[in-house]
PDB file of N, CA and C in Angstrom:
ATOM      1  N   UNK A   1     104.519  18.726 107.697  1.00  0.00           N
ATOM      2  CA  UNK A   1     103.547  19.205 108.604  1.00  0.00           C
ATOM      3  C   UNK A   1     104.280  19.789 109.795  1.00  0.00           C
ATOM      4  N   UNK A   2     104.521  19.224 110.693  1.00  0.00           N
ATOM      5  CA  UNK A   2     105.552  19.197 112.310  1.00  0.00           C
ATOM      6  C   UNK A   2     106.963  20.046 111.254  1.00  0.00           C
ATOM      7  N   UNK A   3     107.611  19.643 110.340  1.00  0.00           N
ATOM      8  CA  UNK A   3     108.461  20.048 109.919  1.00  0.00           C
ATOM      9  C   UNK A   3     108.453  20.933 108.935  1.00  0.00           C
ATOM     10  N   UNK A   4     107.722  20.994 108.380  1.00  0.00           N
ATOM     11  CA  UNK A   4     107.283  21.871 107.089  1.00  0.00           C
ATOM     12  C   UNK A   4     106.017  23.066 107.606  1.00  0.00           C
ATOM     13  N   UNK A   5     106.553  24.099 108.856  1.00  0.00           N
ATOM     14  CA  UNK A   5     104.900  24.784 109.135  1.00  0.00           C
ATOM     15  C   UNK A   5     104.231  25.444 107.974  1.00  0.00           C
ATOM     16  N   UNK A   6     105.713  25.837 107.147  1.00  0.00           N
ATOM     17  CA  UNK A   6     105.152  26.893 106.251  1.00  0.00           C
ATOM     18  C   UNK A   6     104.830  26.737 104.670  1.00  0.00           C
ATOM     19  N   UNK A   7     104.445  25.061 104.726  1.00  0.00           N
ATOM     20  CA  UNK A   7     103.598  24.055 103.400  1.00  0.00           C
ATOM     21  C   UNK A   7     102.174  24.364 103.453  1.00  0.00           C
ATOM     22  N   UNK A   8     101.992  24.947 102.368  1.00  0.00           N
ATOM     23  CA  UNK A   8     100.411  25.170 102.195  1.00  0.00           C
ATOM     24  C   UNK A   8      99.369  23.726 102.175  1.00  0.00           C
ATOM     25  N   UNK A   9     100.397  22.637 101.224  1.00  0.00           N
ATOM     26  CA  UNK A   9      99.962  21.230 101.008  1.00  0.00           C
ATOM     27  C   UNK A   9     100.441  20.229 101.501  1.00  0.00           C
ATOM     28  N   UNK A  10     100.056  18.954 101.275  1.00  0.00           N
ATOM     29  CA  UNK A  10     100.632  17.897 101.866  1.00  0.00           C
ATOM     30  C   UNK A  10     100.123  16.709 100.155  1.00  0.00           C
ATOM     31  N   UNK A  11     101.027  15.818 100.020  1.00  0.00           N
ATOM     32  CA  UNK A  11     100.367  14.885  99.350  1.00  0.00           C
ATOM     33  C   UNK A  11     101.010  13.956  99.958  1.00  0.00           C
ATOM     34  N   UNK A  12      99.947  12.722 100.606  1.00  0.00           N
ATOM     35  CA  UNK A  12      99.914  11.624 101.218  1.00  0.00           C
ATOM     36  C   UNK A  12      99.499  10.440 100.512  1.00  0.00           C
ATOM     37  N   UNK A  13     100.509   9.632  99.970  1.00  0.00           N
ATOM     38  CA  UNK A  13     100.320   8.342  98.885  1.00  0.00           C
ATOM     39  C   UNK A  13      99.591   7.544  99.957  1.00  0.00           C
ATOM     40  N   UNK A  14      98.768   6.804 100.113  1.00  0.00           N
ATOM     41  CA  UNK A  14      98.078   5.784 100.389  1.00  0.00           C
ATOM     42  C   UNK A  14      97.634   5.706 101.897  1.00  0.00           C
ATOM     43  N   UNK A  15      97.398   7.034 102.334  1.00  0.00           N
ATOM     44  CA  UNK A  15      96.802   7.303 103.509  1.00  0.00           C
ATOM     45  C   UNK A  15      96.018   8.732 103.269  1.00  0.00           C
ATOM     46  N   UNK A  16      94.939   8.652 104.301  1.00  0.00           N
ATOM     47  CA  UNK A  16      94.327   7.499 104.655  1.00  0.00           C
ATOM     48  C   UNK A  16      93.482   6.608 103.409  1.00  0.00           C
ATOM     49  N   UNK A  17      93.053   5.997 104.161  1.00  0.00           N
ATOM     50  CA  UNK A  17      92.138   4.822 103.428  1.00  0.00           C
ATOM     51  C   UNK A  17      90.806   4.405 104.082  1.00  0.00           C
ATOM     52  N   UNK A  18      90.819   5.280 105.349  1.00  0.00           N
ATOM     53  CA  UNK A  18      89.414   4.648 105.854  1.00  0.00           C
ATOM     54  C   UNK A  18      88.677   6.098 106.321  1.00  0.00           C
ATOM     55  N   UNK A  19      87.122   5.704 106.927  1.00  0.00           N
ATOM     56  CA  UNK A  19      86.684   7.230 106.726  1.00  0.00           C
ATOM     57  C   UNK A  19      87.690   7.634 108.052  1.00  0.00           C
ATOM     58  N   UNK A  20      87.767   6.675 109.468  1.00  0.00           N
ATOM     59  CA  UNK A  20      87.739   6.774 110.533  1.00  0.00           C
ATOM     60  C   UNK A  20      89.495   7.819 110.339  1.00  0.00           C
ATOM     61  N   UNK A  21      90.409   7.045 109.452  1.00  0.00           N
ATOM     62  CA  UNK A  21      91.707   7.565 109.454  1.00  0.00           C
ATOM     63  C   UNK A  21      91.503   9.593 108.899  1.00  0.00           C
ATOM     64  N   UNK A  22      90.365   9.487 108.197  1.00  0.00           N
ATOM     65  CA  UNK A  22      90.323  10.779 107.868  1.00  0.00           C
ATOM     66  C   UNK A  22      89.856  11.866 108.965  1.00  0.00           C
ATOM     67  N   UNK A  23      89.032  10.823 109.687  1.00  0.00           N
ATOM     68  CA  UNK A  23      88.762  11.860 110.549  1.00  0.00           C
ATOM     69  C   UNK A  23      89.272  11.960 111.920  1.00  0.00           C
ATOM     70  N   UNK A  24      90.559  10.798 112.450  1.00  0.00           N
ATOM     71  CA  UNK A  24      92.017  11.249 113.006  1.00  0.00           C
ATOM     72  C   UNK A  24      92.694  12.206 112.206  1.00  0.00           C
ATOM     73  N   UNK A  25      93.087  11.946 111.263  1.00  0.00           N
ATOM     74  CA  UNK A  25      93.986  12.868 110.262  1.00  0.00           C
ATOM     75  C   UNK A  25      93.363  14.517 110.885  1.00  0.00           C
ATOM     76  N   UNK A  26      91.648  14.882 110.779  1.00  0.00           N
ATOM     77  CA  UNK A  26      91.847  15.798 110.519  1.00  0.00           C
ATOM     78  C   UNK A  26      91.607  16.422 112.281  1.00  0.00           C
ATOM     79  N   UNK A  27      91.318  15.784 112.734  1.00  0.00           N
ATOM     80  CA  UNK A  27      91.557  16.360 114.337  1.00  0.00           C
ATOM     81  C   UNK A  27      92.786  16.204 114.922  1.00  0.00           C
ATOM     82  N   UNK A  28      93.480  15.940 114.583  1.00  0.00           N
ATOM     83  CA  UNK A  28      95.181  15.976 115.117  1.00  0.00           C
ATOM     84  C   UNK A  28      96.153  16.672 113.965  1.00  0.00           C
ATOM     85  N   UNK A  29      95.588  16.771 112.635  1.00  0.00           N
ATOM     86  CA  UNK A  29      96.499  17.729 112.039  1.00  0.00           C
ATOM     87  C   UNK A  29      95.617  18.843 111.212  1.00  0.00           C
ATOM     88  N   UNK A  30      95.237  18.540 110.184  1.00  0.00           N
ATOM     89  CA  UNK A  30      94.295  19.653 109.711  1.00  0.00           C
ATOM     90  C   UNK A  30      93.715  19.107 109.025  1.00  0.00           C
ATOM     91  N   UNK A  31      91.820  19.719 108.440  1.00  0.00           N
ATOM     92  CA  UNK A  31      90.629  19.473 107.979  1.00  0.00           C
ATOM     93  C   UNK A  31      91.446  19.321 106.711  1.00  0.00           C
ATOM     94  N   UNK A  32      90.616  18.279 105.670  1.00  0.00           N
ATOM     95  CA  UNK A  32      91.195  17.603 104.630  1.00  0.00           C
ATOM     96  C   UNK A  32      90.096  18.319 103.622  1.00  0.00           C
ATOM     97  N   UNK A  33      90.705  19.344 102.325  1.00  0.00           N
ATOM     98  CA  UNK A  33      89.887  19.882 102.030  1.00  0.00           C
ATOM     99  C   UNK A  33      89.933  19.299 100.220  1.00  0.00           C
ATOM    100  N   UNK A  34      90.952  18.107 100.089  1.00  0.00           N
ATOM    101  CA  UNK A  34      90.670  18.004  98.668  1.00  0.00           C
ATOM    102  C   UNK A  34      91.331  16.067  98.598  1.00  0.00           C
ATOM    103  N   UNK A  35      90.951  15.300  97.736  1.00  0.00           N
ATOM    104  CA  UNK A  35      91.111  14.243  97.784  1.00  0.00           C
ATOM    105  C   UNK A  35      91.374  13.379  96.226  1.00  0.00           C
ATOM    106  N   UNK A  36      92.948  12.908  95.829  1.00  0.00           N
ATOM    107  CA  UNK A  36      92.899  12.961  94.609  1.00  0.00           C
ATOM    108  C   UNK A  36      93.122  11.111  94.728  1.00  0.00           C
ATOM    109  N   UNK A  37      92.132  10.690  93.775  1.00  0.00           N
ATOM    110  CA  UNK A  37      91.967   9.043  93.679  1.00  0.00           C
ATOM    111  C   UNK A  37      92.489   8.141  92.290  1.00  0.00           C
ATOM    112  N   UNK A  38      93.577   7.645  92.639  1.00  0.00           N
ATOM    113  CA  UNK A  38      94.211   7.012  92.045  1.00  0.00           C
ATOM    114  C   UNK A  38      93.944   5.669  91.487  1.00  0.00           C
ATOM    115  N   UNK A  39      93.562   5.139  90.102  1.00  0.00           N
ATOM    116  CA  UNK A  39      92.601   4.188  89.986  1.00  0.00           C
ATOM    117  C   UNK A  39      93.755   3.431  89.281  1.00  0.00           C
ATOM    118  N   UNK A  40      94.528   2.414  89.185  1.00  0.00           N
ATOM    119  CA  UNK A  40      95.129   1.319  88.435  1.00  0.00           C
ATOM    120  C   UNK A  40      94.333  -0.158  88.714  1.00  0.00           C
ATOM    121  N   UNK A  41      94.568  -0.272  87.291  1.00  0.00           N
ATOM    122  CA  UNK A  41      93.733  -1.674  86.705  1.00  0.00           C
ATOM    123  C   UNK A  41      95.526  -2.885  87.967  1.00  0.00           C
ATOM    124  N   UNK A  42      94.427  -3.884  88.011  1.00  0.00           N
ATOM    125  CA  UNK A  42      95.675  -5.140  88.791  1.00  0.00           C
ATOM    126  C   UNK A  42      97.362  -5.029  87.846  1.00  0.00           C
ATOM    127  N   UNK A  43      97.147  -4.951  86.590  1.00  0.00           N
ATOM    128  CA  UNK A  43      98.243  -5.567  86.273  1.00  0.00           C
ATOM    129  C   UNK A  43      99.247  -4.146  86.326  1.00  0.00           C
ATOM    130  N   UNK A  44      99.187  -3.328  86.178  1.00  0.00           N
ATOM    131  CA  UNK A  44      99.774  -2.182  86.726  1.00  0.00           C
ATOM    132  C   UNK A  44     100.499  -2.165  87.799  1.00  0.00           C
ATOM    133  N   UNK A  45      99.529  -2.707  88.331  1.00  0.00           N
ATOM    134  CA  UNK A  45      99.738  -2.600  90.518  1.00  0.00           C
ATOM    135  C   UNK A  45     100.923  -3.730  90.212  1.00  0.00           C
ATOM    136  N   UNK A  46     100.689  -4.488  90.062  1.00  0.00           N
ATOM    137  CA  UNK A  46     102.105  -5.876  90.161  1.00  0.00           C
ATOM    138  C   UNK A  46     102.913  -5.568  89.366  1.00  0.00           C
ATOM    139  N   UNK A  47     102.481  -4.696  88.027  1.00  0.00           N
ATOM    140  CA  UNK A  47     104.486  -4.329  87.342  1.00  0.00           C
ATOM    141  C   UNK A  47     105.084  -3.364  88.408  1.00  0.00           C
ATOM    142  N   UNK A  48     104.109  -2.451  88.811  1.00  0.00           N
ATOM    143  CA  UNK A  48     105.316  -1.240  89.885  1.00  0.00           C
ATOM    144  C   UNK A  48     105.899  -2.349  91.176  1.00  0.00           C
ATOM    145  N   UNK A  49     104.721  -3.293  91.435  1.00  0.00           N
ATOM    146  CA  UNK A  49     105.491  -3.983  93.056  1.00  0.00           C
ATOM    147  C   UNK A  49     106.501  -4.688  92.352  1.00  0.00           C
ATOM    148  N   UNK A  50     106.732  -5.734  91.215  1.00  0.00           N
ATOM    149  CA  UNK A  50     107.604  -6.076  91.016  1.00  0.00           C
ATOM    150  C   UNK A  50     108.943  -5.531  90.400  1.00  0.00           C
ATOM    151  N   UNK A  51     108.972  -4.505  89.991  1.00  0.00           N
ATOM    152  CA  UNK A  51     109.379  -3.214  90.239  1.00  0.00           C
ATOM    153  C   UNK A  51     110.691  -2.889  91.008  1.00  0.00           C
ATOM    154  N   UNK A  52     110.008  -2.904  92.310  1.00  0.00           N
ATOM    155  CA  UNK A  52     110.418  -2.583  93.413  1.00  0.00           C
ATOM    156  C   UNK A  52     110.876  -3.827  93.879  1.00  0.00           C
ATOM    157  N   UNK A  53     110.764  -4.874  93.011  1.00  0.00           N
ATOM    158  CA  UNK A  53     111.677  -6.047  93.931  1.00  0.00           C
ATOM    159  C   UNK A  53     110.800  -6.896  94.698  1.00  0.00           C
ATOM    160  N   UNK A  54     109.457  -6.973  95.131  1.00  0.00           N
ATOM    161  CA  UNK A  54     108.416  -7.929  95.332  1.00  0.00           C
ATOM    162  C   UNK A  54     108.154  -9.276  95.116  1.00  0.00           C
ATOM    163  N   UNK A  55     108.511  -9.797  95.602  1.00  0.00           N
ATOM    164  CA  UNK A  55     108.598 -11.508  95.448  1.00  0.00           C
ATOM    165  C   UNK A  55     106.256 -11.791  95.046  1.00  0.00           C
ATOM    166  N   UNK A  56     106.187 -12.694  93.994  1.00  0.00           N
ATOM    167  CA  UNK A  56     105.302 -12.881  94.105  1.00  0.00           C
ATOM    168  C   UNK A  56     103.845 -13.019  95.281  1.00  0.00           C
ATOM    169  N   UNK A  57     104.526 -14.333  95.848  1.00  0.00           N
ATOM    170  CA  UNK A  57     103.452 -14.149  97.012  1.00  0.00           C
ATOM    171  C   UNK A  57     103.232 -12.917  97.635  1.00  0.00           C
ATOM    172  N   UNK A  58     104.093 -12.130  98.141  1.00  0.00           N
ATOM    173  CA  UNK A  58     104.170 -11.009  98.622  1.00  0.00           C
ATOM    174  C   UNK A  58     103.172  -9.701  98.134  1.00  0.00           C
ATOM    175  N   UNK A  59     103.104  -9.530  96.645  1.00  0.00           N
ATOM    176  CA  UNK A  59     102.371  -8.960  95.644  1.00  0.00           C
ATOM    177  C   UNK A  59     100.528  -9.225  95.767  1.00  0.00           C
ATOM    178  N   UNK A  60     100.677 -10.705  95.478  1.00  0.00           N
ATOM    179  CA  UNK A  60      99.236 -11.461  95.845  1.00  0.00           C
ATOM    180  C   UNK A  60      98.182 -11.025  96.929  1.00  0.00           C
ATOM    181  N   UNK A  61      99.022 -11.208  98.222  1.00  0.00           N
ATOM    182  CA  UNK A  61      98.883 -10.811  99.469  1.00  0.00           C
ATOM    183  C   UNK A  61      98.430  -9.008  99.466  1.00  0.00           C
ATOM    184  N   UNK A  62      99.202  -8.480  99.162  1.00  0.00           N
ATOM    185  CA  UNK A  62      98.963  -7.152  99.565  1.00  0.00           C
ATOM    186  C   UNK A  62      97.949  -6.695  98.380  1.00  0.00           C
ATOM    187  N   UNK A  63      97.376  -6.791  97.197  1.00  0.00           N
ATOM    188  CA  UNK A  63      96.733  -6.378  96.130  1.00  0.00           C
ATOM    189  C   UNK A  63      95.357  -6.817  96.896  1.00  0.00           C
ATOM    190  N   UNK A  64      95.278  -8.785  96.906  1.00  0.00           N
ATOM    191  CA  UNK A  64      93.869  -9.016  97.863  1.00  0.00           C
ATOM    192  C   UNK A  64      93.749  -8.254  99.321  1.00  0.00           C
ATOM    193  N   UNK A  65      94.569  -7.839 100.269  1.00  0.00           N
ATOM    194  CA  UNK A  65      94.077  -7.131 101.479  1.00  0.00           C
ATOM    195  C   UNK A  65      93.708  -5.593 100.681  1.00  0.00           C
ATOM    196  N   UNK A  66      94.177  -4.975  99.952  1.00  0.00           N
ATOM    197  CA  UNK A  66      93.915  -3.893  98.889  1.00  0.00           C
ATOM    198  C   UNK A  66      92.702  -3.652  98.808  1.00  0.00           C
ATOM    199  N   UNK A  67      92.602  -4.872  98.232  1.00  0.00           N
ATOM    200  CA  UNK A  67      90.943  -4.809  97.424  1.00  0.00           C
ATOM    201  C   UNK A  67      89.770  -4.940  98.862  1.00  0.00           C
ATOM    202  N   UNK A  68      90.323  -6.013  99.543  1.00  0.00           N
ATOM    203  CA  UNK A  68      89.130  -6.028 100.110  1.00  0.00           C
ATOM    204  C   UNK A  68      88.946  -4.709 101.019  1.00  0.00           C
ATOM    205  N   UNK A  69      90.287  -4.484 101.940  1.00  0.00           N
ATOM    206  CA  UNK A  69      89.988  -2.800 102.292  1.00  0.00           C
ATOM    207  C   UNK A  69      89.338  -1.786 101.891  1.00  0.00           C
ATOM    208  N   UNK A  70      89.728  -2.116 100.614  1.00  0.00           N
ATOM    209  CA  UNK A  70      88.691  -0.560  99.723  1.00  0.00           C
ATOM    210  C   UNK A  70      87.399  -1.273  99.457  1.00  0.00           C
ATOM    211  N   UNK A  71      87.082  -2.487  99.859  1.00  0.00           N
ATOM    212  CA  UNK A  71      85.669  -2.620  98.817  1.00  0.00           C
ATOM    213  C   UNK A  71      84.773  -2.565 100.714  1.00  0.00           C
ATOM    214  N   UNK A  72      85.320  -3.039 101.481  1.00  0.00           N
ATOM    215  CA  UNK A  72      84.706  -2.856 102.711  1.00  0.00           C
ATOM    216  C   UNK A  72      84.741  -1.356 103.525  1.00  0.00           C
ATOM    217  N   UNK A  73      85.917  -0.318 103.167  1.00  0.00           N
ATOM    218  CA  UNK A  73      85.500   0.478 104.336  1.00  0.00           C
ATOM    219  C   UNK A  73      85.788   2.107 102.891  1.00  0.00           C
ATOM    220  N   UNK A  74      86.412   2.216 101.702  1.00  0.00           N
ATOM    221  CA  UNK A  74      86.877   2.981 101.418  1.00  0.00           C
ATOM    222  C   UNK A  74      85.609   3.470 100.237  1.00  0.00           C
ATOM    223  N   UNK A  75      85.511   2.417  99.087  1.00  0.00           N
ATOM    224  CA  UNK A  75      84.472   3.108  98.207  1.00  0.00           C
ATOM    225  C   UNK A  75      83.275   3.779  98.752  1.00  0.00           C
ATOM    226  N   UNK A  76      82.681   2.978  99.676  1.00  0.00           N
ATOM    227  CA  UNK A  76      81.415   3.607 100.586  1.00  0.00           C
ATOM    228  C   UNK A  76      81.640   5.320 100.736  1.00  0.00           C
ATOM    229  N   UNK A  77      82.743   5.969 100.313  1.00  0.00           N
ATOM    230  CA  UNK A  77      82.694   7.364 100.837  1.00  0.00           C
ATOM    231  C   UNK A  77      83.120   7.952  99.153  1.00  0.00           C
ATOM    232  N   UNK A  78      83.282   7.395  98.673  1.00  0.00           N
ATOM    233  CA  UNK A  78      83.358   8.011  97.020  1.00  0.00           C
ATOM    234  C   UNK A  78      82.293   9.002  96.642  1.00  0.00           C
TER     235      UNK A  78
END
């Protein structure tokens, strides 16, 4: 964006996530004109974190704040 003026696109892994972040996103950088949604079943999600070296609890933790994030502020805009 700041570094790239002359990128037509941007792809942003796991932001935003809320409506409110979309609509910072698009008053401080630019109107968000396409949105691609990435659906993995749980056990997916814990082979890539463990993966990456993820200690169990660690995995647990971030999948449940996951879920409940998207089930409280993110599906509502699907």
């Amino acid at each position: 964006m700041g570094r790239h003026p002359e990128a037509s696109a941007f792809f942003l892994e796991g932001f935003p996530r809320e409506a409110r972040q979309v609509e910072d996103f698009e008053r401080e950088v630019k109107s968000v004109n396409m949105a691609l949604i990435l659906d993995y079943d749980e056990k997916t999600l814990r082979e890539h974190m463990e993966k990456r070296g993820m200690g169990m609890e660690i995995i647990d933790q971030r999948i449940k704040v996951g879920i409940i994030l998207y089930l409280s502020s993110s599906i509502q805009h699907i």
